[in-house]
PDB file of N, CA and C in Angstrom:
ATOM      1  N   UNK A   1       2.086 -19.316  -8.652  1.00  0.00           N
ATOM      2  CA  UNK A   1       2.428 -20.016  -7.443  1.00  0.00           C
ATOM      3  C   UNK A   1       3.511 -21.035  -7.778  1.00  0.00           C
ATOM      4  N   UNK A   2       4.378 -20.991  -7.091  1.00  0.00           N
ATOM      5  CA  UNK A   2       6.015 -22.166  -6.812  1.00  0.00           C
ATOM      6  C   UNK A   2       5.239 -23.379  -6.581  1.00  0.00           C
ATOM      7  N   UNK A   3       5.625 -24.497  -6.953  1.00  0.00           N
ATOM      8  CA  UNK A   3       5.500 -25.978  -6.956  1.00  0.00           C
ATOM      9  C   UNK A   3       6.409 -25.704  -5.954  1.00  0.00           C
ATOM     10  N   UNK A   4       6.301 -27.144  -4.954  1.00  0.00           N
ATOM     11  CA  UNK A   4       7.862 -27.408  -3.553  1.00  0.00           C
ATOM     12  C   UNK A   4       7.687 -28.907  -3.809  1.00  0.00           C
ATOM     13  N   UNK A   5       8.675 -29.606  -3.594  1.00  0.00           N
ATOM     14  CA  UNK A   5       9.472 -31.053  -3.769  1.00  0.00           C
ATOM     15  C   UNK A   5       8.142 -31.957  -2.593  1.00  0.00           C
ATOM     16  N   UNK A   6       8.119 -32.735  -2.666  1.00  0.00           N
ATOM     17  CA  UNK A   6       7.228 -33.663  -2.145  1.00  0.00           C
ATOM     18  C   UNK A   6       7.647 -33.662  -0.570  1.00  0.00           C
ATOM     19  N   UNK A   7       9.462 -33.395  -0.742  1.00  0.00           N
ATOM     20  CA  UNK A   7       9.577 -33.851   0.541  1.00  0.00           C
ATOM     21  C   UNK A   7       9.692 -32.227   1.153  1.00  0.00           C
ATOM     22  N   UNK A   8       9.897 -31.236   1.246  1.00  0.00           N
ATOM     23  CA  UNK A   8       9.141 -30.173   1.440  1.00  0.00           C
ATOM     24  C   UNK A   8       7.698 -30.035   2.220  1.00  0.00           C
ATOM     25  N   UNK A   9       6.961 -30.425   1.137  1.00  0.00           N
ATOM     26  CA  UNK A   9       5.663 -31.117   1.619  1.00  0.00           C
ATOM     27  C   UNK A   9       5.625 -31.754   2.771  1.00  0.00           C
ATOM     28  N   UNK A  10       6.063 -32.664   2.538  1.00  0.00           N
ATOM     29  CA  UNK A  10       6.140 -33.954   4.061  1.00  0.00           C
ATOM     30  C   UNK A  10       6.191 -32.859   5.218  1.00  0.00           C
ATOM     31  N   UNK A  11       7.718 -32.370   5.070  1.00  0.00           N
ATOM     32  CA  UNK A  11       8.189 -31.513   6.222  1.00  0.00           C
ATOM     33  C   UNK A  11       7.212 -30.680   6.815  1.00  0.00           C
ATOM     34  N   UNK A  12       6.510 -29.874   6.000  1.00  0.00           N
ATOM     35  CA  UNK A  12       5.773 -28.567   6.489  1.00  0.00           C
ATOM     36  C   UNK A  12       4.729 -29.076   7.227  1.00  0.00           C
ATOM     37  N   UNK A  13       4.139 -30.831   6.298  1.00  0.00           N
ATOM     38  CA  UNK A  13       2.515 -31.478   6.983  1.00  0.00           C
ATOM     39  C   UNK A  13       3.144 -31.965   8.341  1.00  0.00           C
ATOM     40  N   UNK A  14       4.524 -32.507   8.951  1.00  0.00           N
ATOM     41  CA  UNK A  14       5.400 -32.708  10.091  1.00  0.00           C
ATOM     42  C   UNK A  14       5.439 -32.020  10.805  1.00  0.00           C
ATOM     43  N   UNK A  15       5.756 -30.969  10.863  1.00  0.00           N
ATOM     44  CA  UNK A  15       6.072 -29.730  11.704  1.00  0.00           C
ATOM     45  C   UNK A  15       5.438 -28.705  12.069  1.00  0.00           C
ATOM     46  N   UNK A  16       3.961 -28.984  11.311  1.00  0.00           N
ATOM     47  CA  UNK A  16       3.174 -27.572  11.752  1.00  0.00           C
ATOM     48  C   UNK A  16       2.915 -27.552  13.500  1.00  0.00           C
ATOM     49  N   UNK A  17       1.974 -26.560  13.515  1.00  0.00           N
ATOM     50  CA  UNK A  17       1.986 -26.148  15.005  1.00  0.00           C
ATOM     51  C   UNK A  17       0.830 -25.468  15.499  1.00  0.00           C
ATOM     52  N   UNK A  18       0.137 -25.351  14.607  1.00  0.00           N
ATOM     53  CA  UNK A  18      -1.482 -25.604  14.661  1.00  0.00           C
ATOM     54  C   UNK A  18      -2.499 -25.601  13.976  1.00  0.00           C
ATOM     55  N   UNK A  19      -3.448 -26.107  14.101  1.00  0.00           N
ATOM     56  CA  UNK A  19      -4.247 -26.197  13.217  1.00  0.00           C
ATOM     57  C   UNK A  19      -5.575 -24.991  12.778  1.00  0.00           C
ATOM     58  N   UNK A  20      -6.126 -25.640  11.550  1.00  0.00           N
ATOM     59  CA  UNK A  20      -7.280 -24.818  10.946  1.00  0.00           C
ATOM     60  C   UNK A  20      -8.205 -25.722  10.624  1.00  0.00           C
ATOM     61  N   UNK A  21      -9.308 -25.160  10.885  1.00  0.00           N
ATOM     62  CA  UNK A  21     -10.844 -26.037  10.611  1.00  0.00           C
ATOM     63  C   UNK A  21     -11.727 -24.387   9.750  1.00  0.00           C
ATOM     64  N   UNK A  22     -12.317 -25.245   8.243  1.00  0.00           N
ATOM     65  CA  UNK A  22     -13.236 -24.485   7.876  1.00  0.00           C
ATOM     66  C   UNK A  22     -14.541 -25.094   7.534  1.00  0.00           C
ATOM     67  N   UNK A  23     -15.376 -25.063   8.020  1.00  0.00           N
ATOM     68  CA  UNK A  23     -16.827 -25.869   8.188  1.00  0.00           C
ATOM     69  C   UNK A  23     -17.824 -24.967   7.161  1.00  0.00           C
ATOM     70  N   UNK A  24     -18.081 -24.834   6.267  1.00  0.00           N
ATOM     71  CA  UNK A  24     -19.313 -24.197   5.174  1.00  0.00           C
ATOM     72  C   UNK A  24     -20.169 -24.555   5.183  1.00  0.00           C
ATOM     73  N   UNK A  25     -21.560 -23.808   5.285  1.00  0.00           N
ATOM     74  CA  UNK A  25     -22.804 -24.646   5.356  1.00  0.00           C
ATOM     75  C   UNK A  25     -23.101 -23.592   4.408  1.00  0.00           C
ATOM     76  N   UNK A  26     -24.152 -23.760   3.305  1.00  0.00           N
ATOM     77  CA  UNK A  26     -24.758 -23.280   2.621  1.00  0.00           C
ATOM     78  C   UNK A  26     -26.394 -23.730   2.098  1.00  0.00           C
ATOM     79  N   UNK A  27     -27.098 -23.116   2.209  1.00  0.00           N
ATOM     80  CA  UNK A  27     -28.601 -23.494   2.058  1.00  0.00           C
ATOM     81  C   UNK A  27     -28.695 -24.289   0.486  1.00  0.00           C
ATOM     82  N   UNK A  28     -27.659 -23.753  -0.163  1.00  0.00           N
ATOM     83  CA  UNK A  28     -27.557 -24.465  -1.838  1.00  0.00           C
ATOM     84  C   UNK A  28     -25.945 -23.944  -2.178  1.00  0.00           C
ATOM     85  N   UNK A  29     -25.681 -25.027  -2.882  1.00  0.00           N
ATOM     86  CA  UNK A  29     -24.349 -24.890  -3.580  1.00  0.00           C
ATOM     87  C   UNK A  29     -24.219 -24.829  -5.182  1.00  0.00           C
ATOM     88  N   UNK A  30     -24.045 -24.553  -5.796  1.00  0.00           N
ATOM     89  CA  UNK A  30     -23.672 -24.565  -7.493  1.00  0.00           C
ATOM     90  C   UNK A  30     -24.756 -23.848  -8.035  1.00  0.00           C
ATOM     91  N   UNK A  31     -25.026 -22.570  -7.325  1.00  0.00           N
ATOM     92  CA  UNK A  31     -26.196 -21.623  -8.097  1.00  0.00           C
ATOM     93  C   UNK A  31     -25.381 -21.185  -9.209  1.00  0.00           C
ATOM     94  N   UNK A  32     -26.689 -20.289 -10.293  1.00  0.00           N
ATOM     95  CA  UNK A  32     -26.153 -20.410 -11.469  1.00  0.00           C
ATOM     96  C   UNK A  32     -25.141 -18.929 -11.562  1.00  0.00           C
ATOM     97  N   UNK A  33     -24.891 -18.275 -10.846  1.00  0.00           N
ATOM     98  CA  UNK A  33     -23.853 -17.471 -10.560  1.00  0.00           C
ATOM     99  C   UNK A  33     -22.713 -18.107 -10.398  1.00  0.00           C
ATOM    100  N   UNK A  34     -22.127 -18.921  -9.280  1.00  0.00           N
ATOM    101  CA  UNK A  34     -21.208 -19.674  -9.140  1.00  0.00           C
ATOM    102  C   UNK A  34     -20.836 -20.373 -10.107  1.00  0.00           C
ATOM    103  N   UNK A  35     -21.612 -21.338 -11.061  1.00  0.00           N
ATOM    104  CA  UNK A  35     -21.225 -22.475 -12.145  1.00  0.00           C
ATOM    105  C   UNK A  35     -20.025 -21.666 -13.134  1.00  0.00           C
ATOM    106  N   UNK A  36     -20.735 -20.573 -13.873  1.00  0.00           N
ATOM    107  CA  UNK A  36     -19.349 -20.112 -14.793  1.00  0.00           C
ATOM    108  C   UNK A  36     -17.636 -19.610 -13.334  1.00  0.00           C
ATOM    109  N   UNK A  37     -18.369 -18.988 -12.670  1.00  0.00           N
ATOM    110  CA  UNK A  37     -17.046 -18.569 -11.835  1.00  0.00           C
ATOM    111  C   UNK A  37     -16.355 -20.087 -11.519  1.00  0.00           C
ATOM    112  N   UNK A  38     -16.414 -21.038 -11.540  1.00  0.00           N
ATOM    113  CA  UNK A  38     -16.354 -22.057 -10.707  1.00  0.00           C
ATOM    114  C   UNK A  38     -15.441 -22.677 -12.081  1.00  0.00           C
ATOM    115  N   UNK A  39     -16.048 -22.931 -13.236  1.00  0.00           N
ATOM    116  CA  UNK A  39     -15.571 -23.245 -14.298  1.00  0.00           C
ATOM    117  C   UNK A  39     -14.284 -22.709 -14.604  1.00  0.00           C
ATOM    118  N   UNK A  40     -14.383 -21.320 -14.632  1.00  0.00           N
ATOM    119  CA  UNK A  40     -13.117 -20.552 -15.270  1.00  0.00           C
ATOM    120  C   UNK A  40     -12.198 -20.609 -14.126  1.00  0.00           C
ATOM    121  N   UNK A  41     -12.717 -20.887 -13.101  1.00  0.00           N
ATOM    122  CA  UNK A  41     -11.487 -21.789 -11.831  1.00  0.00           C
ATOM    123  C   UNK A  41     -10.850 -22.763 -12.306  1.00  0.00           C
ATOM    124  N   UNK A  42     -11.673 -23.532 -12.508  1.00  0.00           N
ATOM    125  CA  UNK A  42     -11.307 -25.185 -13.014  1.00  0.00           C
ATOM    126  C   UNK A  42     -10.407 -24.888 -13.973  1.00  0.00           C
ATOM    127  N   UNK A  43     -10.674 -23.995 -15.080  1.00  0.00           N
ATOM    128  CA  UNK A  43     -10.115 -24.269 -16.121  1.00  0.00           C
ATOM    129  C   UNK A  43      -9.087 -23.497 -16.055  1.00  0.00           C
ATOM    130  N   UNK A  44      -8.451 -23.011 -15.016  1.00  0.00           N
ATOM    131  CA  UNK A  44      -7.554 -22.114 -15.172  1.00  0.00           C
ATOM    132  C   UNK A  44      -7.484 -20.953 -16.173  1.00  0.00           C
TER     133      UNK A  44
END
């Protein structure tokens, strides 16, 4: 993935044109399935 200049940034958070909402509910979070996947995220 491309890095973009800060002011790039600015522009795109300026000018959008609509929005997104993502709301997650989960009965439990960080089961022990997730922890390594989650890690080797982190860690790139």
């Amino acid at each position: 993935m491309e890095s973009i200049s800060e002011e790039a940034r600015d522009q795109l958070l300026t000018t959008f044109q609509h929005e997104a909402v993502h709301l997650e509910m989960r009965d439990v979070y960080a089961t022990e399935i997730e922890k390594t996947r989650f890690h080797t995220w982190l860690t790139g």
